[in-house]
C-alpha atoms as a PDB file:
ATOM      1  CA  UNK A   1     -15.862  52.252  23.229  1.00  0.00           C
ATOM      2  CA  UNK A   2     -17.851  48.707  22.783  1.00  0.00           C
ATOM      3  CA  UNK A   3     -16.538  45.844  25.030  1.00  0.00           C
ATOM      4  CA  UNK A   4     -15.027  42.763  23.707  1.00  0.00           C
ATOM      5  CA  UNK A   5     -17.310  39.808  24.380  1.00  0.00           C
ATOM      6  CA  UNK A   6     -15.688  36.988  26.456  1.00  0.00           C
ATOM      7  CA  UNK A   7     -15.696  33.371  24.455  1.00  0.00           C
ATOM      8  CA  UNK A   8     -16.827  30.654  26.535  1.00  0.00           C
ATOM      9  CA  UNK A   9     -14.689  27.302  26.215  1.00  0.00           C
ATOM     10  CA  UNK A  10     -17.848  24.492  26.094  1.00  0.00           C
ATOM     11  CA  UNK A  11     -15.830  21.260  26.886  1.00  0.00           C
ATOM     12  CA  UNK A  12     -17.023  18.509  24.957  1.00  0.00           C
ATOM     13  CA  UNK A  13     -17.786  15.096  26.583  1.00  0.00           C
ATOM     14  CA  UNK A  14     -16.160  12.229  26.457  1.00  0.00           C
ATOM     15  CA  UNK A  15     -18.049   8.917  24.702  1.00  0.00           C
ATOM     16  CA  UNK A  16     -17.383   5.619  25.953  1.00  0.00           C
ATOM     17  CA  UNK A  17     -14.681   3.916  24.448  1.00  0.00           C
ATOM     18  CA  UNK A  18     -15.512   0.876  23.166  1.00  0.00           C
ATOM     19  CA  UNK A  19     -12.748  -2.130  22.774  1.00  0.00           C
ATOM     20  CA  UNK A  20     -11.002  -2.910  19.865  1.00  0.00           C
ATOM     21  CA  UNK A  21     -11.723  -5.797  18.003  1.00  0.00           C
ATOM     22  CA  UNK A  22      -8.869  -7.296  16.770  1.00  0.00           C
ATOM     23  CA  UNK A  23      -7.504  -7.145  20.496  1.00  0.00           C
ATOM     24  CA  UNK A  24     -10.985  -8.143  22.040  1.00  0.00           C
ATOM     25  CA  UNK A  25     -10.566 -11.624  19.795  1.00  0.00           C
ATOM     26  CA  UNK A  26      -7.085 -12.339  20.626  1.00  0.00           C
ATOM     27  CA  UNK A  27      -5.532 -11.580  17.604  1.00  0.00           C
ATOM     28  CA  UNK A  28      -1.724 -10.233  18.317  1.00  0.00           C
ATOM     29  CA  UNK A  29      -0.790 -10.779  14.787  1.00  0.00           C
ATOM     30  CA  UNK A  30      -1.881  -9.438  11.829  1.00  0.00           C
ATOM     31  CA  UNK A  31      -0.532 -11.205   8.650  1.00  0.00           C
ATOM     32  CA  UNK A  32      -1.527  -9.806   4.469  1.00  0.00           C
ATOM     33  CA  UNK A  33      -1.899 -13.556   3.619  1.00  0.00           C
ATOM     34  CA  UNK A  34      -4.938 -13.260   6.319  1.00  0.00           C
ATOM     35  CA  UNK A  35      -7.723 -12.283   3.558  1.00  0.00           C
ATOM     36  CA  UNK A  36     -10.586 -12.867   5.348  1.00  0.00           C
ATOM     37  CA  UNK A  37      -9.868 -10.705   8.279  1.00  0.00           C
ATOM     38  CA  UNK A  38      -8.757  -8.038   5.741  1.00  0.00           C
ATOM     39  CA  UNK A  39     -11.744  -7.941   3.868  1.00  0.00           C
ATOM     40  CA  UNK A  40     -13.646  -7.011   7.537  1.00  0.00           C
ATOM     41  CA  UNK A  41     -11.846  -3.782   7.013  1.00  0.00           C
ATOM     42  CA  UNK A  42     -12.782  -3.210   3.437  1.00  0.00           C
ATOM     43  CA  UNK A  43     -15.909  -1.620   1.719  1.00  0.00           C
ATOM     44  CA  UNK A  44     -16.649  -3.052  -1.104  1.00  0.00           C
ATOM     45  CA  UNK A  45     -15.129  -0.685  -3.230  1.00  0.00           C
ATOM     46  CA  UNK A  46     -11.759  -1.452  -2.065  1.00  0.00           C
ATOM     47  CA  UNK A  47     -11.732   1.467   0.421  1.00  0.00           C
ATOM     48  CA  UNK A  48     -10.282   0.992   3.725  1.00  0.00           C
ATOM     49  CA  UNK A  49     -12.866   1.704   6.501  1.00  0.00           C
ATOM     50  CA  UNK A  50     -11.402   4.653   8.822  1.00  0.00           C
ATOM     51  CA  UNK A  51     -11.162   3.971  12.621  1.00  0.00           C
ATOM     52  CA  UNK A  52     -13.977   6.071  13.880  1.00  0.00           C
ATOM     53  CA  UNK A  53     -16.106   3.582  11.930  1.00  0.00           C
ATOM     54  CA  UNK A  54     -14.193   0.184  12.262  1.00  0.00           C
ATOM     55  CA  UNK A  55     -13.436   0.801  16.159  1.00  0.00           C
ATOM     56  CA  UNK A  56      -9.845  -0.321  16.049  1.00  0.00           C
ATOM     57  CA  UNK A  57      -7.251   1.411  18.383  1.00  0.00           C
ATOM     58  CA  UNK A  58      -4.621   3.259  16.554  1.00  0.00           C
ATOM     59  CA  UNK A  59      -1.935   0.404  16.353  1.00  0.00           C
ATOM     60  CA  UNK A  60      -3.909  -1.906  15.134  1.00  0.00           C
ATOM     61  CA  UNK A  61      -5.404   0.539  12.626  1.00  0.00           C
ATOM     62  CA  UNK A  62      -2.227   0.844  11.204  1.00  0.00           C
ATOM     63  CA  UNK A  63      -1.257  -2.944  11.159  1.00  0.00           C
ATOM     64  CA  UNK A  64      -4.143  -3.324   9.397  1.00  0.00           C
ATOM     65  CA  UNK A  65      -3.711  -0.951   6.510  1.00  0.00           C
ATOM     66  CA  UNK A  66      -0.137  -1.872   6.330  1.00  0.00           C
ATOM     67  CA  UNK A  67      -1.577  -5.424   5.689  1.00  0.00           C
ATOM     68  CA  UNK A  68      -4.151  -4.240   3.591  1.00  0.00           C
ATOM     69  CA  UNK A  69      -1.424  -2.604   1.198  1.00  0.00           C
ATOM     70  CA  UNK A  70       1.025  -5.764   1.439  1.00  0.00           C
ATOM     71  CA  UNK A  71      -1.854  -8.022   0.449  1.00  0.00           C
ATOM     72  CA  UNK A  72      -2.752  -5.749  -2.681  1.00  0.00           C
ATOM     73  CA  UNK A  73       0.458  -5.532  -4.103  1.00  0.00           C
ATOM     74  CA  UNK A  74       0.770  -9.684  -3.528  1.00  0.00           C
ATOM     75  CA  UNK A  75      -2.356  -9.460  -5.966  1.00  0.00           C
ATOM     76  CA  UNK A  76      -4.592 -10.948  -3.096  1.00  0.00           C
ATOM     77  CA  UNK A  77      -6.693  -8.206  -2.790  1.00  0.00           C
ATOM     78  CA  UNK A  78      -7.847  -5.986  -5.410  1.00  0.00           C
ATOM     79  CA  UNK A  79      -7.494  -2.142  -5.627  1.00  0.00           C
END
């Protein structure tokens, strides 16, 4: 009878968190009729950029595309 091999659990390190940047410039509001902080968060496509790449915490990730969406549908920002 063969013996089961034993799966080693490699823990993965931890990368330094870097701050926000909405928070880091003081902004505690984010408003759709603010364009040109929107656009920041935009490819030029029209895609929203994902956190991992824009470096926003998760709050103000989703303020953002909440904003994002209210802006488009107010027709000032295009799909």
């Amino acid at each position: 009878m063969s013996k089961k091999k034993k799966r080693t659990h490699y823990v993965r390190e931890k990368l330094p968190t870097r701050p926000c940047p909405i928070t880091v410039a003081g902004i505690e509001e984010i408003d759709y009729k603010d364009v040109e902080l929107l656009r920041m968060f935009i490819t030029e496509k029209g895609k929203i950029i994902p956190r991992r790449i824009s470096g926003l915490n998760a709050r103000s990730q989703k303020k953002v595309t909440r904003a994002i969406k209210q802006a488009r549908n107010a027709a000032l920002l295009s799909f």
